[in-house]
C-alpha atoms as a PDB file:
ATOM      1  CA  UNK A   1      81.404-207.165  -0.531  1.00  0.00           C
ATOM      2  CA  UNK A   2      78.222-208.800  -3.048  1.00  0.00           C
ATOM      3  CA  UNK A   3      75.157-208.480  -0.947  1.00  0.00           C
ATOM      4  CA  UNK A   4      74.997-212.311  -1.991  1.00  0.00           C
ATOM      5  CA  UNK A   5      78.056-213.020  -0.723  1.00  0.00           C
ATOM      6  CA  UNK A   6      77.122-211.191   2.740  1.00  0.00           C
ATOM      7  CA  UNK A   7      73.776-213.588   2.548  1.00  0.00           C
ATOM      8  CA  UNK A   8      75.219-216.922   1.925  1.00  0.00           C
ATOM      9  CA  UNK A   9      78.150-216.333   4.627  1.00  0.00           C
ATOM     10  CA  UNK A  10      75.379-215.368   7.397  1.00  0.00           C
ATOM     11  CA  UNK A  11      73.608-218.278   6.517  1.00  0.00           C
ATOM     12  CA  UNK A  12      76.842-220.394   7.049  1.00  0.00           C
ATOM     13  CA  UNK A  13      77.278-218.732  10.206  1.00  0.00           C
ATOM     14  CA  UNK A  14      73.552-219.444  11.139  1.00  0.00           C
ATOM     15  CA  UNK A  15      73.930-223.125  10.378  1.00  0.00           C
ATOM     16  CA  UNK A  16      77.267-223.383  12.250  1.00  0.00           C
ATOM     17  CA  UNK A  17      75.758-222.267  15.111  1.00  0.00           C
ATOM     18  CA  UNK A  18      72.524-224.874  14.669  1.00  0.00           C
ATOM     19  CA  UNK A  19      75.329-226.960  14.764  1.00  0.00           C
ATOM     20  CA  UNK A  20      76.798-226.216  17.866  1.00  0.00           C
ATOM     21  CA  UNK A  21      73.796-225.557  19.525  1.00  0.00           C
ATOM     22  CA  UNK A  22      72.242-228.911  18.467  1.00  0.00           C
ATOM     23  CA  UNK A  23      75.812-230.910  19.878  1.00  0.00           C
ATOM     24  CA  UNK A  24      75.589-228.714  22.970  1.00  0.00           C
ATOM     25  CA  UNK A  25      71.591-229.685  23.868  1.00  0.00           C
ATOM     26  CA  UNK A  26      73.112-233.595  24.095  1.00  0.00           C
ATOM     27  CA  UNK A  27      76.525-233.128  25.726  1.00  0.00           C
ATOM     28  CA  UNK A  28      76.140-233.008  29.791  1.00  0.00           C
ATOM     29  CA  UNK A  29      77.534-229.769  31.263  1.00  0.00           C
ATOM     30  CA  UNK A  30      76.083-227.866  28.247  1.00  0.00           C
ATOM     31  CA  UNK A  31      72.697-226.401  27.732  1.00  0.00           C
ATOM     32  CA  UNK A  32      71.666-224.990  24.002  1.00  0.00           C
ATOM     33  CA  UNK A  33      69.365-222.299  25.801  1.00  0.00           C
ATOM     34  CA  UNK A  34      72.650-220.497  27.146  1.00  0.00           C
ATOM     35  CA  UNK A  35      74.418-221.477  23.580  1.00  0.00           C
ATOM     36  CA  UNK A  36      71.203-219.598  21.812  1.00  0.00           C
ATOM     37  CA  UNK A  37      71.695-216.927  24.157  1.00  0.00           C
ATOM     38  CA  UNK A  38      75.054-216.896  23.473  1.00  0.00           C
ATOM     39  CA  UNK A  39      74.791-216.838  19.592  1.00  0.00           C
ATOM     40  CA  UNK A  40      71.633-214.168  19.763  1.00  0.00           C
ATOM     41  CA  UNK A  41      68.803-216.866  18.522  1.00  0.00           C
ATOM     42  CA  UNK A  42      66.663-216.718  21.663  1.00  0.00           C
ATOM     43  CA  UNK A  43      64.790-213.793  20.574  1.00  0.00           C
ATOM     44  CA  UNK A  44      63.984-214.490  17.452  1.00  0.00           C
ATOM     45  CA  UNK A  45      61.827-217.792  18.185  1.00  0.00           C
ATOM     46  CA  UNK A  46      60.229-215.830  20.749  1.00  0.00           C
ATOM     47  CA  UNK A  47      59.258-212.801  18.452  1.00  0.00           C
ATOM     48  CA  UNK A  48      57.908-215.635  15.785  1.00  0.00           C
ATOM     49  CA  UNK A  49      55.630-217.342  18.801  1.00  0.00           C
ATOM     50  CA  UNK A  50      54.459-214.057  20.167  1.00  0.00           C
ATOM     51  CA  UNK A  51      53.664-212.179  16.773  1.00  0.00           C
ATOM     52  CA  UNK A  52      53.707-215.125  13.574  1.00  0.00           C
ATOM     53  CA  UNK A  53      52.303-213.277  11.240  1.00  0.00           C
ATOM     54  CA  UNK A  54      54.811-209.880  11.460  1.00  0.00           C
ATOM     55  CA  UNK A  55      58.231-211.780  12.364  1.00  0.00           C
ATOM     56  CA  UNK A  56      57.833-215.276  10.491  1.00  0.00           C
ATOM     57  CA  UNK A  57      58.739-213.376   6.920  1.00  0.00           C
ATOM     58  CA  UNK A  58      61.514-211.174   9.132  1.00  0.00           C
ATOM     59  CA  UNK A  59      63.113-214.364  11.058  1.00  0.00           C
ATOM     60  CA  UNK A  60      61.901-217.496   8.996  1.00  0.00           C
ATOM     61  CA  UNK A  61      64.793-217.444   6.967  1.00  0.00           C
ATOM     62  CA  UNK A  62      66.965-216.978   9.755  1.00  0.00           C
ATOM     63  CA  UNK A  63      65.011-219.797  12.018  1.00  0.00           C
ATOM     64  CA  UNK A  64      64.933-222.363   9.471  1.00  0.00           C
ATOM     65  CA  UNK A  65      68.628-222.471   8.529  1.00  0.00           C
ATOM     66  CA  UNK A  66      69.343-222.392  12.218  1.00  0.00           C
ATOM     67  CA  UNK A  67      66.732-225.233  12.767  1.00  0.00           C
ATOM     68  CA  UNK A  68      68.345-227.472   9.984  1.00  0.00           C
ATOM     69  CA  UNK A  69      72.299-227.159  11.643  1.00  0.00           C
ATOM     70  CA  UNK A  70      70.486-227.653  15.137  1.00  0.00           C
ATOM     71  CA  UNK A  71      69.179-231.229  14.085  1.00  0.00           C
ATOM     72  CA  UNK A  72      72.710-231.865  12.518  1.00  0.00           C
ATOM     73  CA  UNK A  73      74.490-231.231  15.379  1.00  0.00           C
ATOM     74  CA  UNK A  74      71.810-233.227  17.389  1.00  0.00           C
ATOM     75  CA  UNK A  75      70.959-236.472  15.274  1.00  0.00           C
ATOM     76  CA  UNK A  76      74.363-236.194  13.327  1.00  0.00           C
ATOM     77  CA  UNK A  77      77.085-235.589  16.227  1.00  0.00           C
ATOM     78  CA  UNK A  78      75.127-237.982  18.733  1.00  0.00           C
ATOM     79  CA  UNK A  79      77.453-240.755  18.258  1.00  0.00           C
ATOM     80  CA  UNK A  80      80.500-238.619  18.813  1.00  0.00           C
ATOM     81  CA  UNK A  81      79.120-237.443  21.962  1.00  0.00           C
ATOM     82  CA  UNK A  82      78.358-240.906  22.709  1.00  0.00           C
ATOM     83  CA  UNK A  83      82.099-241.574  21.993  1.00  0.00           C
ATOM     84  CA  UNK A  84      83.676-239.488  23.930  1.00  0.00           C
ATOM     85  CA  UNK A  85      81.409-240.317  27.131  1.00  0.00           C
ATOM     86  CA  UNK A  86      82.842-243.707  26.814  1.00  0.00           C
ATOM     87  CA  UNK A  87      85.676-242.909  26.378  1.00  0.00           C
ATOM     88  CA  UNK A  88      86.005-240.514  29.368  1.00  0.00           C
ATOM     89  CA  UNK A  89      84.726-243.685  31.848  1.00  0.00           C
END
């Protein structure tokens, strides 16, 4: 497989899984600490806060696509969310 290919697809994973952590933060029962840890991004912010200057050129790629799907699934699937607790009462 094109190394570019390999790129773009992990950064579509990466997103998707901003996305789901982002929904999961707002949604009661959920928590999108254990949905990091579940997807393997709990490190990586970690490694950035503890050493910047070594990890933020190894992770900020990673971080920042991650970042942007997280405040999709937050700000963008917040009315969904909303739905479906109203709809549930």
């Amino acid at each position: 497989m094109n190394k570019r290919i390999k790129t773009s697809f992990k950064g579509l994973l990466w997103f998707l899984e901003g996305i789901i952590v982002g929904f999961g933060a707002i949604m009661p029962g959920l928590s999108g600490g254990t949905l990091c840890v579940a997807f393997g991004m709990y490190l990586p912010p970690i490694w950035v806060i503890s050493h910047p200057k070594q990890n933020i050129i190894k992770y900020g790629k990673m971080l920042a696509v991650f970042g942007m799907g997280a405040a999709v699934g937050f700000l963008g699937l917040s009315g969904f969310a909303s739905w479906l607790m109203e709809l549930s009462s």
